[in-house]
C-alpha atoms as a PDB file:
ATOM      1  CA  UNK A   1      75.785 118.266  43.079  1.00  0.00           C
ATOM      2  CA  UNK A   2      76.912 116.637  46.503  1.00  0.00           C
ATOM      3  CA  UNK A   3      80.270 114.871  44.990  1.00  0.00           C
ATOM      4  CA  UNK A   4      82.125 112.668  47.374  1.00  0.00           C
ATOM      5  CA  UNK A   5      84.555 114.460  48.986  1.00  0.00           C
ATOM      6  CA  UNK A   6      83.050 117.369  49.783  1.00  0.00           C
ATOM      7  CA  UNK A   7      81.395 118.467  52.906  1.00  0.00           C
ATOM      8  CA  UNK A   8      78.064 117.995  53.031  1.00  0.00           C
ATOM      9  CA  UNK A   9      76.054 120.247  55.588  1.00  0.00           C
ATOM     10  CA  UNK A  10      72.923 119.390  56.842  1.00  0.00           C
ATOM     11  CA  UNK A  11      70.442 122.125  58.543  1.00  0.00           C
ATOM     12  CA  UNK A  12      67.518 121.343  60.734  1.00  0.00           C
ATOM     13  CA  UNK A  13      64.349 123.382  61.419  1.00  0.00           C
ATOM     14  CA  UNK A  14      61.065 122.250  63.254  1.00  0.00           C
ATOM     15  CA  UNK A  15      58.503 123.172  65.715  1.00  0.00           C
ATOM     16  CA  UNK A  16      58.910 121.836  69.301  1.00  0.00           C
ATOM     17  CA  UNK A  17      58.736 117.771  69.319  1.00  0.00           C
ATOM     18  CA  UNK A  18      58.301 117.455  65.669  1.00  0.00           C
ATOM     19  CA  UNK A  19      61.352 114.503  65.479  1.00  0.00           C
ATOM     20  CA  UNK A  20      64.554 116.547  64.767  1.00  0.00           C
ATOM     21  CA  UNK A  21      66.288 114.449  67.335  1.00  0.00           C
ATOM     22  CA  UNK A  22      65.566 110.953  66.177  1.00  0.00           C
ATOM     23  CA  UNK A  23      66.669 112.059  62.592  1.00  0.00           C
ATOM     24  CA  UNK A  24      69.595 113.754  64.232  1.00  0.00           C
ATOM     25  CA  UNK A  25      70.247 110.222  66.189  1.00  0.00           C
ATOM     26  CA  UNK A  26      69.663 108.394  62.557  1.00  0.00           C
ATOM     27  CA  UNK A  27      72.379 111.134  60.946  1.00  0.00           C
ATOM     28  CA  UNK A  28      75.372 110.133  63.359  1.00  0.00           C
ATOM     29  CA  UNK A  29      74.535 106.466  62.832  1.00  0.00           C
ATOM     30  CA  UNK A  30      75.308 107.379  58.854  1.00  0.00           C
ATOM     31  CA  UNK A  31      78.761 109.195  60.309  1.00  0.00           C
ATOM     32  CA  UNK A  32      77.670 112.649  60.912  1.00  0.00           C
ATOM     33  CA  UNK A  33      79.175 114.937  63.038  1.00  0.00           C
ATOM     34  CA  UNK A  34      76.239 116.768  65.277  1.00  0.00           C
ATOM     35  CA  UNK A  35      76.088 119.818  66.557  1.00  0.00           C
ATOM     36  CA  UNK A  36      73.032 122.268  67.796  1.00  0.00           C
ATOM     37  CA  UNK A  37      72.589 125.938  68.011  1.00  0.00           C
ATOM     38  CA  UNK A  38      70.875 125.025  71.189  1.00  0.00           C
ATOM     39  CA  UNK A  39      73.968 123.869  72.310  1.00  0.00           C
ATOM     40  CA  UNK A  40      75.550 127.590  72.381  1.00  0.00           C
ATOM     41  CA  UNK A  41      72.169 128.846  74.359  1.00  0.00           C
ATOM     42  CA  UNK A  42      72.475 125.940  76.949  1.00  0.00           C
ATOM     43  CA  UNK A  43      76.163 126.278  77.596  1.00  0.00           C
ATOM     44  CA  UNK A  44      75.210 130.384  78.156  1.00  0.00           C
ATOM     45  CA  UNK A  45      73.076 129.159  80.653  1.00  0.00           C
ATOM     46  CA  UNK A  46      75.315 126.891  82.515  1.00  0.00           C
ATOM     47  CA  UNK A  47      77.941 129.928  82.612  1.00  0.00           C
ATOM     48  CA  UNK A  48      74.989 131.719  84.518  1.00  0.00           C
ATOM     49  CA  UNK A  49      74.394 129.053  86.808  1.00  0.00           C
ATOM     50  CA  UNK A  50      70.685 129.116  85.181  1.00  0.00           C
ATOM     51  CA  UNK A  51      68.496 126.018  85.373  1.00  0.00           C
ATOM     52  CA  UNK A  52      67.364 124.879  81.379  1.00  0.00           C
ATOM     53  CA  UNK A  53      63.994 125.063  80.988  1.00  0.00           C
ATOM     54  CA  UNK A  54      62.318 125.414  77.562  1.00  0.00           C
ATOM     55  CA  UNK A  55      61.264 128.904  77.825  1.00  0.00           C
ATOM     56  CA  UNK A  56      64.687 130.262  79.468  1.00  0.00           C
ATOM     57  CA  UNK A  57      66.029 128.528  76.094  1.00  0.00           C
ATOM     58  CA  UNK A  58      63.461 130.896  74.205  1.00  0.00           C
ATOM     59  CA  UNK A  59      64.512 134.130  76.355  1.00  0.00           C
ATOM     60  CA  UNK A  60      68.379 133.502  76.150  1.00  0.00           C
ATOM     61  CA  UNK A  61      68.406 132.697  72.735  1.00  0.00           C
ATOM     62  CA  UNK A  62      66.449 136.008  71.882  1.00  0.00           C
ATOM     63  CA  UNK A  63      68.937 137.882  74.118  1.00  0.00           C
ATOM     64  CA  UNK A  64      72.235 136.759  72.453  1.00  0.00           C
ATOM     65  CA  UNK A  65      70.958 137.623  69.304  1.00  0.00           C
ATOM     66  CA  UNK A  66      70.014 141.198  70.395  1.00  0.00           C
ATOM     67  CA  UNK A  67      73.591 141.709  71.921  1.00  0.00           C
ATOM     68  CA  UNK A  68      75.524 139.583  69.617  1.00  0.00           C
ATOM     69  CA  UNK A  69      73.733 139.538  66.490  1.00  0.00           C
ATOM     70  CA  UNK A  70      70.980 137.850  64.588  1.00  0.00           C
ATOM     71  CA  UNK A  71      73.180 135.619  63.282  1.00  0.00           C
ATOM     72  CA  UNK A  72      75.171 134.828  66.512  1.00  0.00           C
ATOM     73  CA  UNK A  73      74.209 131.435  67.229  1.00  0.00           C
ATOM     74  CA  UNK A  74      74.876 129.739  64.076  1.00  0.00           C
ATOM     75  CA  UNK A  75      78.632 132.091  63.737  1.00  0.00           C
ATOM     76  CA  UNK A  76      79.073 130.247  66.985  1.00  0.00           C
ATOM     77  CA  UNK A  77      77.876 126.559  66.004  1.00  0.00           C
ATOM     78  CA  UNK A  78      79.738 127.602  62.956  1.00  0.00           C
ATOM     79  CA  UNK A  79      83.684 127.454  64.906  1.00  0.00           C
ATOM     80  CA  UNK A  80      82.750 124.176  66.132  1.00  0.00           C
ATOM     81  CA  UNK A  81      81.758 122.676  62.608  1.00  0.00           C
ATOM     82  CA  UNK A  82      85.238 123.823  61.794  1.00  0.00           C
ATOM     83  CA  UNK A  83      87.353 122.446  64.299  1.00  0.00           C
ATOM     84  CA  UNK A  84      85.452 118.658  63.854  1.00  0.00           C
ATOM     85  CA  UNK A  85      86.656 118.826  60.137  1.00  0.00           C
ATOM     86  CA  UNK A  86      84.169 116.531  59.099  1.00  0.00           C
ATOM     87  CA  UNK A  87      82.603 115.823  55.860  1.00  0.00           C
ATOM     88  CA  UNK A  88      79.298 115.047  57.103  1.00  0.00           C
ATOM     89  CA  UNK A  89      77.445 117.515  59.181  1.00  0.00           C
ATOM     90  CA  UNK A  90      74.221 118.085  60.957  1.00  0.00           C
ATOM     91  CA  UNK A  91      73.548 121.181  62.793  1.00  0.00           C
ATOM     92  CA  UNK A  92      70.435 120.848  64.559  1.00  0.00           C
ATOM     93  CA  UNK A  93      67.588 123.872  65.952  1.00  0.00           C
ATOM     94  CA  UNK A  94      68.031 126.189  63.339  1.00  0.00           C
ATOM     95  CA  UNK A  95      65.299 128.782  64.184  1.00  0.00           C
ATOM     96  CA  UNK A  96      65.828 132.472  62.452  1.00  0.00           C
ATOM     97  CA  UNK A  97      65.868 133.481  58.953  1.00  0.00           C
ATOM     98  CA  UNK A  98      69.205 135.284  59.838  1.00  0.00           C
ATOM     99  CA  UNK A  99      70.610 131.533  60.841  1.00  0.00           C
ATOM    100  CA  UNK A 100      69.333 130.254  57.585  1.00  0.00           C
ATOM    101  CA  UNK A 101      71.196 132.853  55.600  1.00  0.00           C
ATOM    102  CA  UNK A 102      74.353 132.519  57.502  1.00  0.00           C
ATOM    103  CA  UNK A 103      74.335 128.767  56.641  1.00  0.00           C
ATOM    104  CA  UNK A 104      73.157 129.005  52.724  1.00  0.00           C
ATOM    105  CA  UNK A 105      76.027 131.283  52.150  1.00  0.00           C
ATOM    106  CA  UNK A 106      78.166 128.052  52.981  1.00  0.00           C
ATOM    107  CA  UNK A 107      79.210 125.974  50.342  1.00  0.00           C
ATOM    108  CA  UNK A 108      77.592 122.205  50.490  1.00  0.00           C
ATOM    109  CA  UNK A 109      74.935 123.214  52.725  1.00  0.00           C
ATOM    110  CA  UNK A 110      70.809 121.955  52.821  1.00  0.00           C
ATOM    111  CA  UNK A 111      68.101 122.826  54.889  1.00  0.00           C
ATOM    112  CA  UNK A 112      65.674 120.434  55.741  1.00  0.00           C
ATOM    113  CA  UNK A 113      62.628 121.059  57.155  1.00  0.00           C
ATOM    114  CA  UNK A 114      60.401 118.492  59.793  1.00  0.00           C
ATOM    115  CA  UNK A 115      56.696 119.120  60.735  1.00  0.00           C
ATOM    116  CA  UNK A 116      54.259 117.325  61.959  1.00  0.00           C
ATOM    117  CA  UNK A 117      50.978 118.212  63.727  1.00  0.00           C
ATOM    118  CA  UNK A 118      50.641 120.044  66.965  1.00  0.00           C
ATOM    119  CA  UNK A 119      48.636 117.071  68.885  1.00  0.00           C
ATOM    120  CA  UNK A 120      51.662 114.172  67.706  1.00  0.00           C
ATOM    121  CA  UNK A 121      54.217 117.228  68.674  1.00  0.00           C
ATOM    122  CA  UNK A 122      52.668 117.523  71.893  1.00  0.00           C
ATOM    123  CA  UNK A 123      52.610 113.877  72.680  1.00  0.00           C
ATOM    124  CA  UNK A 124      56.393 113.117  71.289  1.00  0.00           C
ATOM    125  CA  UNK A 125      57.080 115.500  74.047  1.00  0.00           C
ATOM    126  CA  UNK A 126      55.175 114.197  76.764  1.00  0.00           C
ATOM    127  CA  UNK A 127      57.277 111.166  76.413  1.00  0.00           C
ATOM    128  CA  UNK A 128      60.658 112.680  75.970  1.00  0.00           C
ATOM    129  CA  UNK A 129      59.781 115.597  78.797  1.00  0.00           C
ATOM    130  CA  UNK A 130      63.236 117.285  78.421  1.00  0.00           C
ATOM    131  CA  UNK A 131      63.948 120.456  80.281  1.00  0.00           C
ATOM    132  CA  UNK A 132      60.517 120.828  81.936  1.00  0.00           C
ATOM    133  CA  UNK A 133      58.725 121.078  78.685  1.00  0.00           C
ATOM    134  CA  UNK A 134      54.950 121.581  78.997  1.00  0.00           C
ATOM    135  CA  UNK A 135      52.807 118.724  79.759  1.00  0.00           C
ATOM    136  CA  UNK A 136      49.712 120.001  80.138  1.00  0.00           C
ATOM    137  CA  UNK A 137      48.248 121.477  76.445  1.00  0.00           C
ATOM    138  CA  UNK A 138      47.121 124.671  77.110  1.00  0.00           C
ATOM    139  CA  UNK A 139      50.799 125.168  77.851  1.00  0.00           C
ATOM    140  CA  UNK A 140      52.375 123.763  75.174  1.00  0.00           C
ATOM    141  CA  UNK A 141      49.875 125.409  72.631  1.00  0.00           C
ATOM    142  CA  UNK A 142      51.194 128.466  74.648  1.00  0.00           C
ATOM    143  CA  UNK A 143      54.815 127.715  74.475  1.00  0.00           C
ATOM    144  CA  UNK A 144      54.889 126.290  71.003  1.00  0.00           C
ATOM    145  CA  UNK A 145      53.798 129.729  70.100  1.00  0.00           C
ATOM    146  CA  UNK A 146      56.070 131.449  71.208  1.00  0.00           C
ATOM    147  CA  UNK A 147      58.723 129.387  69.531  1.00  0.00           C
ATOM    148  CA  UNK A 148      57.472 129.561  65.920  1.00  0.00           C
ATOM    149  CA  UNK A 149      57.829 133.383  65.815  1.00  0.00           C
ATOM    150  CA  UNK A 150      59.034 136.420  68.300  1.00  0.00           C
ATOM    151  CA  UNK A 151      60.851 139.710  67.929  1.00  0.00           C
ATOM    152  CA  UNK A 152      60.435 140.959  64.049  1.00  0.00           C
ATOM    153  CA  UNK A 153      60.476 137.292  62.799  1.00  0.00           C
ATOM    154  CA  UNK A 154      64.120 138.346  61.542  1.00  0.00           C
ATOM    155  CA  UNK A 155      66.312 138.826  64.604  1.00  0.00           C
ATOM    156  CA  UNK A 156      64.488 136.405  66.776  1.00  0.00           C
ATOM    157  CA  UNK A 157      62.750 132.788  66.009  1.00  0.00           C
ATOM    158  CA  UNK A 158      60.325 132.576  62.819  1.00  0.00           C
ATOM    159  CA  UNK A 159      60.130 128.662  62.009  1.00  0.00           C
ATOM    160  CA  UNK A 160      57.060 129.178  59.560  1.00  0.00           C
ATOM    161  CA  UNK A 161      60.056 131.790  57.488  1.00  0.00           C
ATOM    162  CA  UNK A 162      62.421 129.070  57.651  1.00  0.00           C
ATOM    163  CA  UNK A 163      60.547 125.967  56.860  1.00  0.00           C
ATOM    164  CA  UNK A 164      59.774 127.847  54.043  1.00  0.00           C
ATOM    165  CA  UNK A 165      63.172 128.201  52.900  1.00  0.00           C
ATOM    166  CA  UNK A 166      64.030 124.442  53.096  1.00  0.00           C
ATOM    167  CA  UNK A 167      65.235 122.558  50.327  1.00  0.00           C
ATOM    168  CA  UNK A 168      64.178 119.712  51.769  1.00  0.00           C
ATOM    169  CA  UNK A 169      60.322 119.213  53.544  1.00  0.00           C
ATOM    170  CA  UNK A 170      59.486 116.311  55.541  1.00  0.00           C
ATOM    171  CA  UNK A 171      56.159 115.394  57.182  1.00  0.00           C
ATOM    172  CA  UNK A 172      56.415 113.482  59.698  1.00  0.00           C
ATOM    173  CA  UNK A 173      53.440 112.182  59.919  1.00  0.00           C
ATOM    174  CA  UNK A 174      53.988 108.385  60.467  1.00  0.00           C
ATOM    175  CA  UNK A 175      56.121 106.014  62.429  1.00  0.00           C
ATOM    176  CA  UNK A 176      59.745 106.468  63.603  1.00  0.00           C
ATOM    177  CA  UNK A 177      60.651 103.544  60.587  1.00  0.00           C
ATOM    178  CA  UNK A 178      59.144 105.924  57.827  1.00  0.00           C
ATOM    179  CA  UNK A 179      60.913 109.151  59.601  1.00  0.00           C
ATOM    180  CA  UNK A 180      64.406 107.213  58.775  1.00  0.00           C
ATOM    181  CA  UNK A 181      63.212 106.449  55.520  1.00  0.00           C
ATOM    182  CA  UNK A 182      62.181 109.751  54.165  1.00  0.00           C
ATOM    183  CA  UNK A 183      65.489 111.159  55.919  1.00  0.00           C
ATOM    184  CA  UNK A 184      67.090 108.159  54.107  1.00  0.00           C
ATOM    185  CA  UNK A 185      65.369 109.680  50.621  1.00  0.00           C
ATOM    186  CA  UNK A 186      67.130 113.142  51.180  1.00  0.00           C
ATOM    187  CA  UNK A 187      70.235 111.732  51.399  1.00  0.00           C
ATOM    188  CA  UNK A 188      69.916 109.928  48.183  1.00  0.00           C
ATOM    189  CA  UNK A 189      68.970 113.003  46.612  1.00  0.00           C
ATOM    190  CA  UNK A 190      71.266 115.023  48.410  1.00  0.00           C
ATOM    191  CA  UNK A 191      74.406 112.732  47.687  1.00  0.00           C
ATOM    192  CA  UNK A 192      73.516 111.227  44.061  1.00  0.00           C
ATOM    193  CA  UNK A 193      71.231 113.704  42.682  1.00  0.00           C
ATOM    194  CA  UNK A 194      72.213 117.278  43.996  1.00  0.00           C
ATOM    195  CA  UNK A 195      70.114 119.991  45.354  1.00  0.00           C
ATOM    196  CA  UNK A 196      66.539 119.807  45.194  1.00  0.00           C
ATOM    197  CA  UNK A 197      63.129 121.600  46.826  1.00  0.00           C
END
């Protein structure tokens, strides 16, 4: 059971587009403390003078957990959970079953998953368009594939693998108000009524 008192660690993992930041948004209006393994790939970038696109994202991301480790990202979204020292956490863009172990083995810790269908993803995205995501179809069908699964499915991405694993599923498959109220259910459960799938 969630007591007060103890840290409580949220995990996200979704497709592309499928709402992770507006309940990430909703989270630190409830006094979480954010972070993103995304983060880690996009400050790798900026120390190659790289621009951030969506499918550099994909590439880097794969490459640091070749050189460093499966598990790389989240052991280094992990030091920065730990120097916030808060008891409410959120780390967004979980994406390997390596990522998802590293973070179960830590005390207080839930995974929730988000889906929603390709066609809303693909619109959501259109009208966000961060860091040159596709806005034709064709290429997001293309890119969106490449995101749900590459290397063995254990050292690189495999969403389907870690949706799976969530203790928590939401479809998002309504508006933005019943998004914050389904998020607004796990939190209940998570905080009053301890772990659940």
């Amino acid at each position: 059971m969630a007591a007060e008192g103890r840290r409580v660690i949220i995990g996200l993992v979704s497709p592309i587009g499928a709402g992770k930041g507006t309940v990430i948004e909703f989270l630190k209006g409830k006094g979480f403390f954010c972070s993103s393994l995304s983060d880690r790939i996009r400050e790798e970038l900026a120390r190659r003078g790289d621009e951030i696109t969506r499918e550099k994202l994909l590439v880097t991301a794969d490459q640091l957990r070749q050189s460093f480790g499966p598990a790389f990202l989240a052991e280094q979204t992990w030091q920065v959970v730990l120097g916030n020292h808060s008891a409410r956490v959120a780390i967004d863009s979980i994406r390997s079953l390596a990522e998802v172990d590293f973070f179960k083995s830590k005390p207080g810790f839930y995974l929730v998953g988000i889906t929603a269908s390709r066609k809303r993803r693909f619109v959501w995205a259109k009208k966000r368009a961060r860091e040159e995501e596709p806005l034709v179809w064709e290429d997001f069908v293309r890119v969106d594939k490449q995101d749900f699964l590459s290397g063995d499915g254990k050292t690189g991405r495999n969403i389907p693998a870690c949706l799976g694993k969530s203790d928590f599923l939401i479809d998002n498959d309504g508006t933005i108000d019943d998004l914050r109220r389904k998020v607004t259910d796990v939190l209940r459960q998570i905080f009053a009524n301890g772990r659940s799938s």
